[in-house]
N, C-alpha and C. Protein backbone atom coordinates (compact mmCIF):
# COMPACT_ATOMS: atom_id res chain seq x y z
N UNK A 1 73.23 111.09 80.13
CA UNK A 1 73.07 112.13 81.11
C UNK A 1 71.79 111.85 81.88
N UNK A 2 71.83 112.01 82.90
CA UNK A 2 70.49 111.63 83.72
C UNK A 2 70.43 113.09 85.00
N UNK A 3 71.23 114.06 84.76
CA UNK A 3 70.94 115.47 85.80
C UNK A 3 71.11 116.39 84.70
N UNK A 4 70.32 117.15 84.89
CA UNK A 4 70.71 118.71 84.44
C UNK A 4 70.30 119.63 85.70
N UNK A 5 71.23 120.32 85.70
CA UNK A 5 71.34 121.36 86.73
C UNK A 5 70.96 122.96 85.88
N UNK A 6 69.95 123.63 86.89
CA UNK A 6 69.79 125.01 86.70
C UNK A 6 70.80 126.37 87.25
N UNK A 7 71.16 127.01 86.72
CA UNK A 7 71.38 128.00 87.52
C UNK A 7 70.45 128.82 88.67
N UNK A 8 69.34 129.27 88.42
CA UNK A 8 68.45 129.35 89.65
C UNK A 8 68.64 128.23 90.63
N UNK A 9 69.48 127.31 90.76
CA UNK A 9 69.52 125.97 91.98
C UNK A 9 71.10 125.60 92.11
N UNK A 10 71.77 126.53 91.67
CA UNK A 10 73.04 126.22 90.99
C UNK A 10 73.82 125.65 92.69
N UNK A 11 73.77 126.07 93.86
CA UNK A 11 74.76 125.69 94.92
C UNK A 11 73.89 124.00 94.93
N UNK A 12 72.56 123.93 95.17
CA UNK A 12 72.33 122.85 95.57
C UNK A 12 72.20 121.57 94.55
N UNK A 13 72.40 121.93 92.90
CA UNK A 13 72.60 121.41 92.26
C UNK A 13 74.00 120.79 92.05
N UNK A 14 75.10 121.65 92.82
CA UNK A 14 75.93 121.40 92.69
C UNK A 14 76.59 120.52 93.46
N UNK A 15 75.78 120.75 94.90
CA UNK A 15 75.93 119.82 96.01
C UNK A 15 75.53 118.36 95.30
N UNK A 16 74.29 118.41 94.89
CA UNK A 16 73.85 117.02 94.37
C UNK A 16 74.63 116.09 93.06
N UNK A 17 75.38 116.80 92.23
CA UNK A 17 76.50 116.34 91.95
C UNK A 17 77.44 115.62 92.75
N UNK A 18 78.00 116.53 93.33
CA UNK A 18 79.01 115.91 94.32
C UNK A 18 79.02 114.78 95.32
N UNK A 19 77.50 114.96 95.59
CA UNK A 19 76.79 113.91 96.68
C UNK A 19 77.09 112.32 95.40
N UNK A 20 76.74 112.55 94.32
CA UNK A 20 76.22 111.52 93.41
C UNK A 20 77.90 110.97 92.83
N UNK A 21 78.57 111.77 92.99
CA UNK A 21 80.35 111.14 92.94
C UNK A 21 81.43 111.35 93.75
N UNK A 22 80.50 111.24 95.30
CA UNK A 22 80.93 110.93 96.41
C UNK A 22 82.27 111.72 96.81
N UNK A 23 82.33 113.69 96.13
CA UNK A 23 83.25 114.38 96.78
C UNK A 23 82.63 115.18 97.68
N UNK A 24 83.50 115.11 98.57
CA UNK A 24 82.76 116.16 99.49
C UNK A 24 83.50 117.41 100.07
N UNK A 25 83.39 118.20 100.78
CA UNK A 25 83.73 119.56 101.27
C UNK A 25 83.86 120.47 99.69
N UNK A 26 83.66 120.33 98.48
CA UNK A 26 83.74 121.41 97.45
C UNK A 26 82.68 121.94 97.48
N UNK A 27 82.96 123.42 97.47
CA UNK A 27 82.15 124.57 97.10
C UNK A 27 82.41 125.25 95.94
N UNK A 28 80.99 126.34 95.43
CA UNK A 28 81.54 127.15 93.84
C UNK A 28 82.12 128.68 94.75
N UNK A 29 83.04 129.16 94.27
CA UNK A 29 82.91 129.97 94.63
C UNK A 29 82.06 130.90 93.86
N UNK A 30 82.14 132.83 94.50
CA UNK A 30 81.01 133.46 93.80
C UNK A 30 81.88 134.51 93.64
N UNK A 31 82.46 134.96 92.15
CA UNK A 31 82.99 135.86 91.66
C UNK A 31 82.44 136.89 91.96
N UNK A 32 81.18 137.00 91.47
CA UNK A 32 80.21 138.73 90.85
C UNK A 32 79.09 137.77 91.40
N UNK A 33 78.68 138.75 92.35
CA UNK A 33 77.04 138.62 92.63
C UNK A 33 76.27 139.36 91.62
N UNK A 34 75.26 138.70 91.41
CA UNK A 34 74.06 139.77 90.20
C UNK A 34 73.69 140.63 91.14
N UNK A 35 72.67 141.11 90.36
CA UNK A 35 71.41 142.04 90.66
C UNK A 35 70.55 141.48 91.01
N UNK A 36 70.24 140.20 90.95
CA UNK A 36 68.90 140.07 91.86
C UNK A 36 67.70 139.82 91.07
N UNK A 37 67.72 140.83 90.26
CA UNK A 37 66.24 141.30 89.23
C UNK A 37 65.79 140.25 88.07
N UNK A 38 64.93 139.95 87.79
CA UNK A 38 64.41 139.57 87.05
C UNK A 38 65.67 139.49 85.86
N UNK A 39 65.76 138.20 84.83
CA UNK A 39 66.75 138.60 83.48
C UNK A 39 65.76 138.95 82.50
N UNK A 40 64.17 138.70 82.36
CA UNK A 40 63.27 139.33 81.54
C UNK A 40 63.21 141.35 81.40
N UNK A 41 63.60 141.24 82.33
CA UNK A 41 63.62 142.81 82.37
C UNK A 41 64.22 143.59 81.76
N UNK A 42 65.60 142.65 81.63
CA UNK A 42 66.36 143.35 81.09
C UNK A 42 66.37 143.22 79.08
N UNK A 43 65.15 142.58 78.63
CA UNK A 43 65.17 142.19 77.20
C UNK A 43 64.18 143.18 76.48
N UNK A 44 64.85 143.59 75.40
CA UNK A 44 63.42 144.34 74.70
C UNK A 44 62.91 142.98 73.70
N UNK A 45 62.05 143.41 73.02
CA UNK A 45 60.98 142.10 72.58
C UNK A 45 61.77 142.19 71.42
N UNK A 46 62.80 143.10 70.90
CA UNK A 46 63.91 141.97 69.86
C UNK A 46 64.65 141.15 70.16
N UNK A 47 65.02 141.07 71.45
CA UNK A 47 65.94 140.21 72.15
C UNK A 47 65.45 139.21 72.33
N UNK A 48 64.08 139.10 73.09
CA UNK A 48 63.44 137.91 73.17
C UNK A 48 62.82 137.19 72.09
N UNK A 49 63.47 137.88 71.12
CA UNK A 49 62.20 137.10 69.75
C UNK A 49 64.00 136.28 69.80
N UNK A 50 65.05 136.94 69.40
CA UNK A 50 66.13 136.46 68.90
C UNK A 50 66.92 135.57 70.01
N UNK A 51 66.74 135.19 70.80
CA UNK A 51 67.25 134.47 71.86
C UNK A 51 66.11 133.09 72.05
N UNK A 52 64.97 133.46 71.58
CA UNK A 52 63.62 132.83 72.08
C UNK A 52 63.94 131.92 70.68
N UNK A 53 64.49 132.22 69.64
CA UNK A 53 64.56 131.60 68.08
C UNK A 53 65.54 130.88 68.44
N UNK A 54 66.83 131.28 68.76
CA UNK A 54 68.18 130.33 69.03
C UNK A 54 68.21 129.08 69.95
N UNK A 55 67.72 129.85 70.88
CA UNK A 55 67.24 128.30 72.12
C UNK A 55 66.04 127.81 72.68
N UNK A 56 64.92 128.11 71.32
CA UNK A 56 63.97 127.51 71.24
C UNK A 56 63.40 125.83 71.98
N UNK A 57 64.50 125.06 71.35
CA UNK A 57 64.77 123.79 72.44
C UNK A 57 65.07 123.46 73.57
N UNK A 58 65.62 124.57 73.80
CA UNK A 58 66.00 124.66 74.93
C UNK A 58 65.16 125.13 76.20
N UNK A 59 64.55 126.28 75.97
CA UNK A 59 63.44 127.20 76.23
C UNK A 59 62.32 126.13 76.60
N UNK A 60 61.86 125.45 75.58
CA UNK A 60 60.85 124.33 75.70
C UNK A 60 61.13 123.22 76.64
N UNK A 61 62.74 122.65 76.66
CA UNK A 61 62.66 121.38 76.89
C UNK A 61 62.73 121.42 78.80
N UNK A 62 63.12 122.80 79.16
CA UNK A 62 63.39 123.05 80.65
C UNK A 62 62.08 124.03 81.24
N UNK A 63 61.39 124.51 80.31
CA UNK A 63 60.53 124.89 81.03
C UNK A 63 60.56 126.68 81.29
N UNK A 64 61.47 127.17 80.57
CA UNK A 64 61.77 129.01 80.96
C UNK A 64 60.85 129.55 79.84
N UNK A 65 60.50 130.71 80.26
CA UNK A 65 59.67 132.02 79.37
C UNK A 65 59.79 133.17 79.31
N UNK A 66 59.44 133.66 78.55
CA UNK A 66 59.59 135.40 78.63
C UNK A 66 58.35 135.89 78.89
């Protein structure tokens, strides 16, 4: 694997896929727009202990925080 794509970048990540195996005119579509808001907001500090424990590696290896 040499891309990982974010969701915060998700259209232009997705473009850069496509660019990189030469399809072109695909778009994502967009089911459900969010809210917009912050996803920290929505965690109480059990959530973030227990989500923060599960994808600990994950959390670390990309760079996200609570």
């Amino acid at each position: 694997m040499d891309f990982i794509g974010r969701f915060e970048s998700l259209d232009a990540d997705f473009q850069n896929v496509c660019d990189r195996l030469g399809l072109r005119d695909l778009s994502l579509p967009q089911l459900r727009a969010g809210t917009g808001q912050d996803y920290r907001k929505a965690f109480t500090a059990e959530m973030v202990d227990i989500v923060g424990d599960i994808y600990q590696r994950d959390i670390r290896a990309l760079g996200y925080d609570f």
